[in-house]
C-alpha atoms as a PDB file:
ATOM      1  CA  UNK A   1     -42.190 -10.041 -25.585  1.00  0.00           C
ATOM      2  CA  UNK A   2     -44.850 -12.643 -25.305  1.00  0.00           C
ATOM      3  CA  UNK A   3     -47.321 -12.131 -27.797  1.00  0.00           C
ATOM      4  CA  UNK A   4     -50.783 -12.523 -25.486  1.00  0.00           C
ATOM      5  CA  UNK A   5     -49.876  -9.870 -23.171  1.00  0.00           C
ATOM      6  CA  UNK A   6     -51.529  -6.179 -22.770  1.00  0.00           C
ATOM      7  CA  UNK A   7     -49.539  -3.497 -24.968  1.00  0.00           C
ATOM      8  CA  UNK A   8     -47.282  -1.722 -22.726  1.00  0.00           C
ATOM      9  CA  UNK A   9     -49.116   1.538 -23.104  1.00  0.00           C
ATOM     10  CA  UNK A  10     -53.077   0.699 -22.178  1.00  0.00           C
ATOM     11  CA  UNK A  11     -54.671   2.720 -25.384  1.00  0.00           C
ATOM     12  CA  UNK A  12     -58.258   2.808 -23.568  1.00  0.00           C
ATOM     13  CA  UNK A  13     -59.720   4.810 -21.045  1.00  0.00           C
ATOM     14  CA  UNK A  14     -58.035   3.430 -17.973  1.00  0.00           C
ATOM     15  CA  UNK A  15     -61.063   2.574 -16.219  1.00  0.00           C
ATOM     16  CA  UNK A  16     -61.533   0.251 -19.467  1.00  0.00           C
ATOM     17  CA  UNK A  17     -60.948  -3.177 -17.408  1.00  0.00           C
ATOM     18  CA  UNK A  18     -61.985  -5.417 -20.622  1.00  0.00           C
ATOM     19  CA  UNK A  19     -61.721  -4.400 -24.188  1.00  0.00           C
ATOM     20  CA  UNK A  20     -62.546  -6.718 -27.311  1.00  0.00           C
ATOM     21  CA  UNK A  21     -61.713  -6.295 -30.621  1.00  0.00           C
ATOM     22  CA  UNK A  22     -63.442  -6.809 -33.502  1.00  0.00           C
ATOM     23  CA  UNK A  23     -62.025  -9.962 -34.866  1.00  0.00           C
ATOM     24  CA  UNK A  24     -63.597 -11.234 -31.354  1.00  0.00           C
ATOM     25  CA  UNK A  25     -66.593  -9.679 -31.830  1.00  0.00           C
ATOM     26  CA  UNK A  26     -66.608 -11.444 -35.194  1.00  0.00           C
ATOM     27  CA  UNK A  27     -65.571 -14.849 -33.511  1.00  0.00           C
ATOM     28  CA  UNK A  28     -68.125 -14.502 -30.699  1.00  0.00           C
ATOM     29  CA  UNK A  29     -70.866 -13.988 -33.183  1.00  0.00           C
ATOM     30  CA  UNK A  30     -70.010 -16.820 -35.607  1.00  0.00           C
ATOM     31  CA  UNK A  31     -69.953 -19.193 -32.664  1.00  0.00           C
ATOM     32  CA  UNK A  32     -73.630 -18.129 -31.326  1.00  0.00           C
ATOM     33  CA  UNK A  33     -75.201 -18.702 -34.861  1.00  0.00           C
ATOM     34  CA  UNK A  34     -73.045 -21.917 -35.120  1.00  0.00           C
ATOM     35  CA  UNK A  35     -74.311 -23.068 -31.620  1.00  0.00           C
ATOM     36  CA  UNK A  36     -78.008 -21.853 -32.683  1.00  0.00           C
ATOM     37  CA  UNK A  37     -77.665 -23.363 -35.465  1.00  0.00           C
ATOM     38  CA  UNK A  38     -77.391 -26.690 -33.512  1.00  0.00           C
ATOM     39  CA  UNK A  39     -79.851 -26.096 -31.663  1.00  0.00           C
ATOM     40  CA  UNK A  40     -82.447 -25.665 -34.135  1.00  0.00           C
ATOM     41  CA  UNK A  41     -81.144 -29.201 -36.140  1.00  0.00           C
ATOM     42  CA  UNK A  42     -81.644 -31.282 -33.343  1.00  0.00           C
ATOM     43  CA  UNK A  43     -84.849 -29.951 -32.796  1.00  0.00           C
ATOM     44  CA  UNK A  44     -86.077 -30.339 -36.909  1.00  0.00           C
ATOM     45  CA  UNK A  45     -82.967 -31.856 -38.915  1.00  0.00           C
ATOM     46  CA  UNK A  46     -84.826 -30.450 -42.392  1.00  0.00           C
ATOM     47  CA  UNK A  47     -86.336 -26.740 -41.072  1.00  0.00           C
ATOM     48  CA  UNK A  48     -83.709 -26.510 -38.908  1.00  0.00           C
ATOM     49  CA  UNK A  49     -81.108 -26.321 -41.844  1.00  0.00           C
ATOM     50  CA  UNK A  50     -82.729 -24.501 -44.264  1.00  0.00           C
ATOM     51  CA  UNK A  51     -83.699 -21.848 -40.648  1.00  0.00           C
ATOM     52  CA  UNK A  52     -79.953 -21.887 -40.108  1.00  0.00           C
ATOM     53  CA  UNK A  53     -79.590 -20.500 -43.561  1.00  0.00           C
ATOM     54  CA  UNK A  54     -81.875 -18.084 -44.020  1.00  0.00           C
ATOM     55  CA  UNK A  55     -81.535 -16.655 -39.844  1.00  0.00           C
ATOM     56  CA  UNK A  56     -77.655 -15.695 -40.807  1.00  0.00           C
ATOM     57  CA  UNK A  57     -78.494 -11.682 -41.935  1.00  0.00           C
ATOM     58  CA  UNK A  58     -81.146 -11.021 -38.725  1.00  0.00           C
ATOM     59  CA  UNK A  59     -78.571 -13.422 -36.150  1.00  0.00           C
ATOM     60  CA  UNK A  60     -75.633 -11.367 -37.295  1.00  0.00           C
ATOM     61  CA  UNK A  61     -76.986  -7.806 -37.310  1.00  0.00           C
ATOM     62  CA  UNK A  62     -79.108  -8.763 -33.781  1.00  0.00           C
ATOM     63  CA  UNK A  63     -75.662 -10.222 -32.829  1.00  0.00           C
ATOM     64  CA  UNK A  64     -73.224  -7.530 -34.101  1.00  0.00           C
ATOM     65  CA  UNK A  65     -75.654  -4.784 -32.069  1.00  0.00           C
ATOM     66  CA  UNK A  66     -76.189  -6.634 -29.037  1.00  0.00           C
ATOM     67  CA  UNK A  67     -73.111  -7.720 -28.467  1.00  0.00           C
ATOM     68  CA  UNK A  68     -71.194  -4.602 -29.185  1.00  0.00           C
ATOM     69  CA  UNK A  69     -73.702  -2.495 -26.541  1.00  0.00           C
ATOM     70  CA  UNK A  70     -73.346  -4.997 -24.136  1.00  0.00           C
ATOM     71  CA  UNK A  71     -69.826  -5.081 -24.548  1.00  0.00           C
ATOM     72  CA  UNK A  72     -69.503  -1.546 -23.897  1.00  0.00           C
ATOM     73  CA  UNK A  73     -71.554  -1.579 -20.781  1.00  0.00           C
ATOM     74  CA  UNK A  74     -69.335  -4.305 -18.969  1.00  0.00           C
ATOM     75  CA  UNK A  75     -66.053  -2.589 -19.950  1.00  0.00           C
ATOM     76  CA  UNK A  76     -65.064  -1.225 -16.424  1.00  0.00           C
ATOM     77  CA  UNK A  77     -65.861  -5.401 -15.332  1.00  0.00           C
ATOM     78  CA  UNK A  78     -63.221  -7.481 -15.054  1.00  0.00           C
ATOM     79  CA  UNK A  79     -64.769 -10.280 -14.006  1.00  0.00           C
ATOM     80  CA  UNK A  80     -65.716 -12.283 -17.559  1.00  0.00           C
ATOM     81  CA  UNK A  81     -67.916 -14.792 -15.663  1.00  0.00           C
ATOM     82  CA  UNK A  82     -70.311 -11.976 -15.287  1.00  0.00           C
ATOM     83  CA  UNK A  83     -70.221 -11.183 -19.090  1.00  0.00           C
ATOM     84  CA  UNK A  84     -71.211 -14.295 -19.632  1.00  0.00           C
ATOM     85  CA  UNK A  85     -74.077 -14.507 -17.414  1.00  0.00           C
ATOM     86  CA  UNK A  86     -74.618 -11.105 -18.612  1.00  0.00           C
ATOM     87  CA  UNK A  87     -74.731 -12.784 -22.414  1.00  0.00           C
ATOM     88  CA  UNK A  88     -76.521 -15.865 -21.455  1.00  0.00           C
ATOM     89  CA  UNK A  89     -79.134 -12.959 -19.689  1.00  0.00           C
ATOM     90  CA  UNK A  90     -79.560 -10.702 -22.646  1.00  0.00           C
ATOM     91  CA  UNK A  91     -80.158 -13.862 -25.284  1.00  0.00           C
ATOM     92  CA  UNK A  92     -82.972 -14.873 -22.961  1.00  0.00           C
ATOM     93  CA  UNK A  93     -84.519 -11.285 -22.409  1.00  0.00           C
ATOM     94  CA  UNK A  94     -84.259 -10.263 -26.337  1.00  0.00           C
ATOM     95  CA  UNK A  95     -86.554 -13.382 -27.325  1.00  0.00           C
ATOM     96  CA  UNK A  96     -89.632 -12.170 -24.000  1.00  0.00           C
ATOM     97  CA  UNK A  97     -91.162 -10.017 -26.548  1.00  0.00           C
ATOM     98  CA  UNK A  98     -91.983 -12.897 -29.035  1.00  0.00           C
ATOM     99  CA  UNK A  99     -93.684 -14.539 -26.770  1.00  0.00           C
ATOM    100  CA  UNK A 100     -90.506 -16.734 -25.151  1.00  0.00           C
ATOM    101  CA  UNK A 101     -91.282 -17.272 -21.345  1.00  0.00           C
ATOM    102  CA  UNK A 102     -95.455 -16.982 -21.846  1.00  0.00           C
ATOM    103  CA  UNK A 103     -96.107 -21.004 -21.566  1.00  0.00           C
ATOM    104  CA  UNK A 104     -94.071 -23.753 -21.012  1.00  0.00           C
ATOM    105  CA  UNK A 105     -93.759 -24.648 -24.451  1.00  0.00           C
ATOM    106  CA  UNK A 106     -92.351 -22.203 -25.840  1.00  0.00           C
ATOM    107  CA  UNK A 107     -89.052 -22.264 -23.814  1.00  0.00           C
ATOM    108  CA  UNK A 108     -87.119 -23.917 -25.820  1.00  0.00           C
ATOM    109  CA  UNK A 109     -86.223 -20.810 -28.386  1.00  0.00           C
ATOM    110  CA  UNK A 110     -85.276 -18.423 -26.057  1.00  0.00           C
ATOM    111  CA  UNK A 111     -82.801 -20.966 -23.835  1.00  0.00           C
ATOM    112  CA  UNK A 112     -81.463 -22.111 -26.974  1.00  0.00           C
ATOM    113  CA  UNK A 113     -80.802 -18.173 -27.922  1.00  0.00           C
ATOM    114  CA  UNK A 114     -79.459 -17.582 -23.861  1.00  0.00           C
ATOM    115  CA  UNK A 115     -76.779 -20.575 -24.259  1.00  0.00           C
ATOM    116  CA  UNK A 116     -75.857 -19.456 -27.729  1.00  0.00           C
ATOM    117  CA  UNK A 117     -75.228 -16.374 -26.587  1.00  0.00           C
ATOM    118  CA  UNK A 118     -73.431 -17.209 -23.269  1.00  0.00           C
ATOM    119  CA  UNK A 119     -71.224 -20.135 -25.312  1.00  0.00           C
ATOM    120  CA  UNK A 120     -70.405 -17.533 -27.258  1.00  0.00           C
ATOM    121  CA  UNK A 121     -69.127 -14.766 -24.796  1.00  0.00           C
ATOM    122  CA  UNK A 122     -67.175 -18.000 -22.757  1.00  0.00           C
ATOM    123  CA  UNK A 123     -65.569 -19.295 -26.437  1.00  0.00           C
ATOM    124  CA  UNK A 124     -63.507 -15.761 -26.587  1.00  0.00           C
ATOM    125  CA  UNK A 125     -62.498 -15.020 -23.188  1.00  0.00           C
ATOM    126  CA  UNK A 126     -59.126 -15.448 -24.185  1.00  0.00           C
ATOM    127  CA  UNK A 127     -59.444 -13.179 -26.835  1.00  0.00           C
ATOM    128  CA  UNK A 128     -60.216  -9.828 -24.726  1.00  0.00           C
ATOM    129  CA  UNK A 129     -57.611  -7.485 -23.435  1.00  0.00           C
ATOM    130  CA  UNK A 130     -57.133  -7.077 -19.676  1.00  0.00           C
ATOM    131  CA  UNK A 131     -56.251  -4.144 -17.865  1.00  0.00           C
ATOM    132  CA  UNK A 132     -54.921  -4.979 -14.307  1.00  0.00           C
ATOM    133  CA  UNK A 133     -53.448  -1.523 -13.949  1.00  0.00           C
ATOM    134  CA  UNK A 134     -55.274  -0.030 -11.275  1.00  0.00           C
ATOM    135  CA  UNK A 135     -57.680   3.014 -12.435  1.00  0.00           C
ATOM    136  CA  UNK A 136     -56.309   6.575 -11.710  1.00  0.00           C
ATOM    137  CA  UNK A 137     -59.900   7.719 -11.925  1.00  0.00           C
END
């Protein structure tokens, strides 16, 4: 039995097309603050650092919540390019009430955010379980 295929017995709700676990979820959100955390060095080597530092509790919980609900709103999709756009499109939306997309200036946090986010959701697509069983439902 190859170890990367689907149990035999599909343990979700059949309709379930993509199901993640939480050692994914875990992966997914360590690679969005890593990639933010980028982000925000090239942009000011010193505050970026000491940002990256201090931004781990709020990234992780905003993460850990987002990610989960958005997760379990694209289960029945089995397409995982659109959970990425779906991730890239969430990261940009979360940041609109802080003032992201008002000027031109300000862009730069909430893109950074949007390709965390969707780096992250691409970096574990080979983590998620597939159901190509087709739904009795």
């Amino acid at each position: 039995m190859n170890p990367v295929s689907p149990p035999a017995v599909w343990p979700y709700d059949p309709s379930d097309r993509v199901m993640l676990g939480w050692k994914g979820l875990v992966v997914g959100i360590l690679v969005s603050h890593l990639v933010f955390g980028v982000f925000l060095a090239l942009s000011d080597p010193l505050w970026g650092t000491a940002l990256f530092i201090f931004s781990a509790p709020p990234t992780w919980g905003v993460a850990a919540a987002v990610g989960s609900l958005l997760g379990l709103a694209l289960r029945r999709v089995r397409n995982q390019w659109i959970h990425i756009a779906a991730f890239f499109a969430a990261g940009a939306l979360i940041c609109v009430p802080f003032g992201g997309f008002w000027n031109s200036q300000s862009w730069a946090y909430p893109l950074s955010i949007a390709v965390a986010a969707g780096i992250a959701r691409l970096s574990i697509w080979k983590l998620v379980r597939i159901n190509d069983q087709p739904s009795i439902s």
